[in-house]
Protein backbone atom coordinates (compact mmCIF):
# COMPACT_ATOMS: atom_id res chain seq x y z
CA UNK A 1 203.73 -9.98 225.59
CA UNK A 2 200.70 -11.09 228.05
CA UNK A 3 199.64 -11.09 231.68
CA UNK A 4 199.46 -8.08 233.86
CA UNK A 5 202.15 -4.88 232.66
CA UNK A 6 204.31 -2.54 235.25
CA UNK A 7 203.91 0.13 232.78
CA UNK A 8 206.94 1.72 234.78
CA UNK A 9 209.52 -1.13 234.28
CA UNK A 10 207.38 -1.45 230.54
CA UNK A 11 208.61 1.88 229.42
CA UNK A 12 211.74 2.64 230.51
CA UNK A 13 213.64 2.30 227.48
CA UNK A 14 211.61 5.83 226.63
CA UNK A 15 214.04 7.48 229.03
CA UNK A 16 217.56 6.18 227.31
CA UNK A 17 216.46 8.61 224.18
CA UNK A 18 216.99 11.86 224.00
CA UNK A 19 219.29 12.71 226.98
CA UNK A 20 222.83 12.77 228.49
CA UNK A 21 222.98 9.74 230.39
CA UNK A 22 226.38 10.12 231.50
CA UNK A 23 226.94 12.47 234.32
CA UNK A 24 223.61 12.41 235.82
CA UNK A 25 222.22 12.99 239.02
CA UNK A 26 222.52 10.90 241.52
CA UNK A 27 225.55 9.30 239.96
CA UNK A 28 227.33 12.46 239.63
CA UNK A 29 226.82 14.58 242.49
CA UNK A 30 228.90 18.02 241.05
CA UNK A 31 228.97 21.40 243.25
CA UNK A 32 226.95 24.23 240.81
CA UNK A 33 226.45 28.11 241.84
CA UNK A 34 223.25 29.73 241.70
CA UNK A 35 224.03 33.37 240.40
CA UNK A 36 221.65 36.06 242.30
CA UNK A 37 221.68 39.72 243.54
CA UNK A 38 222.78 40.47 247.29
CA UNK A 39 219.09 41.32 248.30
CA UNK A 40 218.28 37.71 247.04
CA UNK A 41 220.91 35.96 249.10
CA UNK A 42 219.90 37.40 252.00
CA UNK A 43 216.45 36.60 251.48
CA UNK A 44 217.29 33.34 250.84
CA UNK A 45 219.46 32.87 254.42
CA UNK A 46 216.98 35.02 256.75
CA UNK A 47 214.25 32.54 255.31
CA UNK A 48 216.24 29.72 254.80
CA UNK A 49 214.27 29.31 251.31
CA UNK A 50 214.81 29.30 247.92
CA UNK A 51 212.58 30.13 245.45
CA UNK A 52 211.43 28.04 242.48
CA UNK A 53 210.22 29.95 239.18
CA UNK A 54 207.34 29.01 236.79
CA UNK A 55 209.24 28.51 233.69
CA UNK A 56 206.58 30.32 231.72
CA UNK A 57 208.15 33.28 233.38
CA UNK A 58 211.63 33.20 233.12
CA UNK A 59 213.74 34.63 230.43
CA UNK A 60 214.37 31.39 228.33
CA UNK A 61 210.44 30.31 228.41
CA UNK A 62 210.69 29.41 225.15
CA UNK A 63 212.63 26.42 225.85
CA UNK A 64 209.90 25.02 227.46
CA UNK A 65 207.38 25.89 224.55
CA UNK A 66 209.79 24.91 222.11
CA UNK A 67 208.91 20.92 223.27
CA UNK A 68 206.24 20.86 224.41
CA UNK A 69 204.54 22.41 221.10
CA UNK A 70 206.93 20.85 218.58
CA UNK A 71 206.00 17.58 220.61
CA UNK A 72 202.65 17.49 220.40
CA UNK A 73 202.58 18.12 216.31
CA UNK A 74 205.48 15.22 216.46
CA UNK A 75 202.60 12.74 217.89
CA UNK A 76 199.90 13.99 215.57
CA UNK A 77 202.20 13.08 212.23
CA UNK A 78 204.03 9.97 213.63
CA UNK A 79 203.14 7.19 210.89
CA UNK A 80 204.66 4.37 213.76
CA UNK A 81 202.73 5.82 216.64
CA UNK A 82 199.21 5.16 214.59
CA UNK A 83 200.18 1.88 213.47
CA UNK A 84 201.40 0.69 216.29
CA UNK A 85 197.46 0.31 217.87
CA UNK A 86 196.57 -1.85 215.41
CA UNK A 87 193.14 -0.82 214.85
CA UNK A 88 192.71 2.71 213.96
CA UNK A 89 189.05 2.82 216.44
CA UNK A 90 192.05 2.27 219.15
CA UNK A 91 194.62 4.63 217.86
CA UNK A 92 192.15 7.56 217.94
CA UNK A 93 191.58 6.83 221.92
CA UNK A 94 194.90 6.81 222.36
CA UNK A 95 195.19 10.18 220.67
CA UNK A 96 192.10 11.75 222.28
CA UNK A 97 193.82 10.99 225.84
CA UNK A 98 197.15 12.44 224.53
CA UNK A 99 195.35 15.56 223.32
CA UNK A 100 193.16 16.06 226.15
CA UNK A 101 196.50 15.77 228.65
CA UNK A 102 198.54 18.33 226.60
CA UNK A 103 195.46 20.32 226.66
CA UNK A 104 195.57 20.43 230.27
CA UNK A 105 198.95 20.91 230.35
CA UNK A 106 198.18 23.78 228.08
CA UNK A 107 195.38 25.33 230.32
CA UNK A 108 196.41 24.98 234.09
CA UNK A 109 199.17 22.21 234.75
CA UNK A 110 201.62 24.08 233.35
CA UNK A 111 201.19 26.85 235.65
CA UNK A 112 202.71 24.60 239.19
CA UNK A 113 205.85 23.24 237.42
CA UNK A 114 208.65 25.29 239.03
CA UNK A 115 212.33 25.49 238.45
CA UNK A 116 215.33 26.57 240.42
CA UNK A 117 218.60 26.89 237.78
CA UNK A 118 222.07 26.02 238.79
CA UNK A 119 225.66 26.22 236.82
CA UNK A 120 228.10 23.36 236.90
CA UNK A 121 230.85 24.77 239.36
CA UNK A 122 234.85 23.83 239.60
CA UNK A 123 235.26 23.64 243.56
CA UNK A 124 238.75 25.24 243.20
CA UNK A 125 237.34 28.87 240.99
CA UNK A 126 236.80 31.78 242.95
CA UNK A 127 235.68 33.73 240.25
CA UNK A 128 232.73 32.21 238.54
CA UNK A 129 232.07 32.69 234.75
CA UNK A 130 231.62 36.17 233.28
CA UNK A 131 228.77 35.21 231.46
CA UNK A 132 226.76 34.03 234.48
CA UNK A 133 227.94 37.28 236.20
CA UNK A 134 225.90 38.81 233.65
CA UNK A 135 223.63 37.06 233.19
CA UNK A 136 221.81 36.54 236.50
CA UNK A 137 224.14 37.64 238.94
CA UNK A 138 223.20 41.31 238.84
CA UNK A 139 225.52 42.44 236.03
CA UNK A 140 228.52 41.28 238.25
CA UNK A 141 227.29 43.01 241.45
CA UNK A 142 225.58 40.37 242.74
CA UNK A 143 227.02 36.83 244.66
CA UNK A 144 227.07 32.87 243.72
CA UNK A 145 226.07 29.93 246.06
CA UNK A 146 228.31 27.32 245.35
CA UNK A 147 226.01 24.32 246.52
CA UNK A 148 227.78 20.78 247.22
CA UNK A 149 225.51 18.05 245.82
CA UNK A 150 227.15 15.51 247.98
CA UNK A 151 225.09 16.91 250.63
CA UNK A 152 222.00 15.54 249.29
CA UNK A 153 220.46 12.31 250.04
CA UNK A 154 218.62 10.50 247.44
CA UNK A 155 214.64 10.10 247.63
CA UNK A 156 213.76 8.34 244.84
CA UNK A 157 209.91 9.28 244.62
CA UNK A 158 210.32 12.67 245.80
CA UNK A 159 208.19 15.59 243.56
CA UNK A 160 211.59 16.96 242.65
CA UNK A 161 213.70 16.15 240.17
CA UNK A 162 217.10 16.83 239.99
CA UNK A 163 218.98 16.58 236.34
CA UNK A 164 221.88 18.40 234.44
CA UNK A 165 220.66 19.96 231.07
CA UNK A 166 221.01 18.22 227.92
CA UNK A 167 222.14 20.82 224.88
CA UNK A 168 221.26 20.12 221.33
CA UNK A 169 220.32 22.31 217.94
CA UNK A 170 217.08 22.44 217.06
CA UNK A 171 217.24 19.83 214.80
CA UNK A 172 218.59 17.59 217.37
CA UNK A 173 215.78 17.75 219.68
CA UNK A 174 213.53 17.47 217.30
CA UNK A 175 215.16 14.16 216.45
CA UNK A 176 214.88 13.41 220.27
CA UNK A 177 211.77 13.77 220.38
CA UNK A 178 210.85 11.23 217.06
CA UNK A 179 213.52 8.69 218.67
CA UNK A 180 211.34 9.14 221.90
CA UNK A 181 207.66 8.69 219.95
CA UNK A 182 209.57 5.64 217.78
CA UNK A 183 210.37 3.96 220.78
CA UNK A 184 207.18 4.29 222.28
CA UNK A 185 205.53 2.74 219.16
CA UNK A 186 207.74 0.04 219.14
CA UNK A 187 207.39 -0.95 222.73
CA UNK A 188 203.48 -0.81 222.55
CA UNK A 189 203.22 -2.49 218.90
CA UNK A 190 205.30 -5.28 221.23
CA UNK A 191 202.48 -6.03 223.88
CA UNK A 192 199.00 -6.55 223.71
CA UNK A 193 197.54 -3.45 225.52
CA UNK A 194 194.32 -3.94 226.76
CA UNK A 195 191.73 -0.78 225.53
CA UNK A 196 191.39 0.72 229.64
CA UNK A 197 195.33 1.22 229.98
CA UNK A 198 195.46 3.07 226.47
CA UNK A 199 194.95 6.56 228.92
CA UNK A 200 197.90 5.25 231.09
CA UNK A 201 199.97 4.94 228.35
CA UNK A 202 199.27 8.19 226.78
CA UNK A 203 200.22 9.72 230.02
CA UNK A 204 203.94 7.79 229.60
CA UNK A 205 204.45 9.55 226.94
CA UNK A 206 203.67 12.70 227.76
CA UNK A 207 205.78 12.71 231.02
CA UNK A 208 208.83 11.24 228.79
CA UNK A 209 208.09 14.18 226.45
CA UNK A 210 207.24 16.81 229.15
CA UNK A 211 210.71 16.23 230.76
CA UNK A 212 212.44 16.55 227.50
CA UNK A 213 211.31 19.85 227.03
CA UNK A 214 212.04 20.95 230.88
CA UNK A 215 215.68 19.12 230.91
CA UNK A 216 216.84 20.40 227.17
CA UNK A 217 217.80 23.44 225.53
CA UNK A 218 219.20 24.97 222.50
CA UNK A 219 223.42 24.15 222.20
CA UNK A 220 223.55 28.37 222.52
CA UNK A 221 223.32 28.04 226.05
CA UNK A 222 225.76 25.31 226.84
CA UNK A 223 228.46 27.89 228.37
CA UNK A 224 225.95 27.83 231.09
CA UNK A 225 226.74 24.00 232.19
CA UNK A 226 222.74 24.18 233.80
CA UNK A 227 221.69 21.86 235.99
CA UNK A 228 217.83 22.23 237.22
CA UNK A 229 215.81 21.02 240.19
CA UNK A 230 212.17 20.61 239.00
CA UNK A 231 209.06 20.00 241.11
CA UNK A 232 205.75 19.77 239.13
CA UNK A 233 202.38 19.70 240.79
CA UNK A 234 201.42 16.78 239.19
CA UNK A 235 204.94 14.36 240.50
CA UNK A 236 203.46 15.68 244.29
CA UNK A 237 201.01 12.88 245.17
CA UNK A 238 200.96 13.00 248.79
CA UNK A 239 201.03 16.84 248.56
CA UNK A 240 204.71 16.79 250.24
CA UNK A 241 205.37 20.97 249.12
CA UNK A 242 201.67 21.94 247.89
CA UNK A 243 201.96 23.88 251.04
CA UNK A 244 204.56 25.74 249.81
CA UNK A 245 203.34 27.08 246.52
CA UNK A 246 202.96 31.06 246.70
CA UNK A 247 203.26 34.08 244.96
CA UNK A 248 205.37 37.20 244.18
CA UNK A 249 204.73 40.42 243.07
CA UNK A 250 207.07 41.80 240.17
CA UNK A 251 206.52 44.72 239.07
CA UNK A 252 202.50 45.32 239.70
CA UNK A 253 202.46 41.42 237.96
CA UNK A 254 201.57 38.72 240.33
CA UNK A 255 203.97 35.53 239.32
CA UNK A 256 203.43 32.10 240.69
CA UNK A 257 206.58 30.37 242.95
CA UNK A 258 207.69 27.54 245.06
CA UNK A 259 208.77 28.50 248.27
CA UNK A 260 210.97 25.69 249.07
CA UNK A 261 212.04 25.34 252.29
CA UNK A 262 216.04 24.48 252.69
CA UNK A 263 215.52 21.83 255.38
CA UNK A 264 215.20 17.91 256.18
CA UNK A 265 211.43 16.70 254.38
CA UNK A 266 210.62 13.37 254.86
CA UNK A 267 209.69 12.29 251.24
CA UNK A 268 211.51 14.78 249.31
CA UNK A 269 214.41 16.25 250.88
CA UNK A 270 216.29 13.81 253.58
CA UNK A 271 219.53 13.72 255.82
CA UNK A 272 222.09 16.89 256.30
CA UNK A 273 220.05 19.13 253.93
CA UNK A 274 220.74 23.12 255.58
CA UNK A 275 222.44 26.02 254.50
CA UNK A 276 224.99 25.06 256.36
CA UNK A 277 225.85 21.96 255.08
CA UNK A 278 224.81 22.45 252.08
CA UNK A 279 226.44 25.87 251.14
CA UNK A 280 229.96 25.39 250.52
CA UNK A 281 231.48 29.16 249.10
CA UNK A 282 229.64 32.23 248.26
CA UNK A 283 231.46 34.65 245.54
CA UNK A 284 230.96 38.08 245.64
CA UNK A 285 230.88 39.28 241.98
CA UNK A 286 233.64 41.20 240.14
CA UNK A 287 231.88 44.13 239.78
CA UNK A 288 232.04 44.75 244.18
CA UNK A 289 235.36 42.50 244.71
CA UNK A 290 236.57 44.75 247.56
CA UNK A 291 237.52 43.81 250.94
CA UNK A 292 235.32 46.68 252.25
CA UNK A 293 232.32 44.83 250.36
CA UNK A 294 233.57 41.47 251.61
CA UNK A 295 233.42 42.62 255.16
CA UNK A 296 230.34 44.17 254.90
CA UNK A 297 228.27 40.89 253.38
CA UNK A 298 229.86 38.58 256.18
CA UNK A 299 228.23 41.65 258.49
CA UNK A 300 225.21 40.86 257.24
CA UNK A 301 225.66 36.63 256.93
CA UNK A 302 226.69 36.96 260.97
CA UNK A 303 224.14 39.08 261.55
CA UNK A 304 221.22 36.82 260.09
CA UNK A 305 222.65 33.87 262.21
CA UNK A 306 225.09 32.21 259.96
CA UNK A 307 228.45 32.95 261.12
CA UNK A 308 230.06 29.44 258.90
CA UNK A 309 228.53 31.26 255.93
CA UNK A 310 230.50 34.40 256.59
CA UNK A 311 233.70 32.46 256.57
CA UNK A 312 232.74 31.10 253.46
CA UNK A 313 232.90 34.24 251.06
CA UNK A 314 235.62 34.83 248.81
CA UNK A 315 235.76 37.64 246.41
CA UNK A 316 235.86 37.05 242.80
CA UNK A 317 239.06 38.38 240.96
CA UNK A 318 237.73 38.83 237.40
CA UNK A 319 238.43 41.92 235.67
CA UNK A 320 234.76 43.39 235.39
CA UNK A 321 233.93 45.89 232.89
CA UNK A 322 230.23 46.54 232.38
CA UNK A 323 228.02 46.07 228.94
């Protein structure tokens, strides 16, 4: 290969390895609940926001370690990747940009990628899954947003990115991530590569790599059925939501968060995107499923200006009985 490269169109084939294709976002376009406490959801309506998490924070953090550490050792010893530069003078460029990016992955980029989790929902359940109940939604005293997907529009460079999680055992995605490194090598020992885009290309692999690790985990957790909507710092090059990166303080520890905004954003989130139209149930969890509980969250729904919410809570019917 000659002439000028799209090193967009170039490497696409990276992104056909090591994920679910199928099902995909915005193909499939699913409702999924977001399990939370009460105090959350009504955070969430009186300020119309939702909160993002740092994933270095959350309880499964290691899922994000997990590939981006066993990733970077996978470059180091790939045999394909070195000898598909050719000259080994080029080949140690390439791997001096790839170290230096993990390396500032390692030391500050990683601290503005953000995360808001999501379970695959069946419109017609009431009752949500008793493992999500306790798992995030308050040890079944808490509620689920069932979100309809169908109410989102499409942006195609916007800094988030929407996918459902692709499960695997550990030896799987470590497989992933050599059919992802073998591909790379293949596609770059196919195309002369001039020596000033070697830094670009390091920085497609990385990104193919970094979103691996963010949209995989172990097959443990597939009960869960996660989807995740991701916005990274770095995808945000016209600073769309840099204005609403914050802070919260959990007990005495200050944690990073995105404060997204549930409203239309040009360039990120388009078209009929409100509570409103976007919320389609909200559960209460087993562990309050009383009408005296019921009445008293629509209360508080009507009360915070959202009286199509209120009509929109059912009560979960699953037997509860605590850990």
């Amino acid at each position: 290969m000659t002439g000028v490269i799209d090193y967009s169109e170039f490497f696409k084939p990276l992104w056909t390895e090591g994920v679910q294709t199928e099902g995909q976002y915005p193909g499939a376009r699913p409702f999924i609940a977001h399990y939370c406490s009460v105090s959350t959801l009504e955070a969430i309506v009186r300020n119309e926001e939702m909160w993002f998490s740092n994933p270095l924070y959350m309880n499964d953090f290691e899922e994000l370690t997990f590939g981006i550490w066993h990733s970077k050792t996978k470059f180091r010893e790939s045999e394909p990747l070195r000898m598909a530069f050719g000259a080994t003078e080029r080949y140690a460029v390439f791997r001096q940009h790839l170290d230096d990016i993990y390396a500032q992955f390692e030391s500050g980029l990683a601290f503005d990628v953000y995360i808001a989790c999501f379970s695959e929902h069946d419109p017609a359940d009431d009752d949500g899954l008793l493992s999500m109940w306790r798992g995030y939604g308050a040890n079944g005293g808490g509620v689920a947003m069932i979100f309809n997907m169908a109410a989102l529009t499409e942006v195609p460079d916007s800094p988030l990115k929407i996918a459902k999680i692709t499960y695997g055992t550990t030896e799987e995605r470590l497989g992933w991530m050599d059919q992802i490194i073998n591909r790379f090598a293949s596609l770059v020992a196919s195309a002369s590569i001039p020596d000033d885009d070697l830094f670009l290309c390091a920085t497609y692999l990385f990104e193919r790599l970094l979103t691996l690790s963010i949209f995989t985990k172990h097959s443990g957790f597939k009960e869960e059925k996660e989807w995740r909507i991701v916005y990274s710092k770095h995808y945000d090059s016209n600073n769309v939501l840099t204005g609403m990166l914050g802070y919260f303080i959990n007990g005495g520890m200050v944690e990073p968060k995105l404060k997204f905004k549930i409203a239309p954003i040009p360039g990120t989130a388009e078209g009929g995107i409100t509570l409103e139209q976007f919320v389609s149930k909200i559960i209460l969890g087993p562990r309050n499923a009383s009408p005296r509980s019921k009445m008293a969250l629509q209360r508080m729904l009507q009360m915070l200006g959202k009286p199509a919410l209120a009509e929109r809570v059912v009560t979960s019917s699953t037997p509860y009985r605590e850990r």
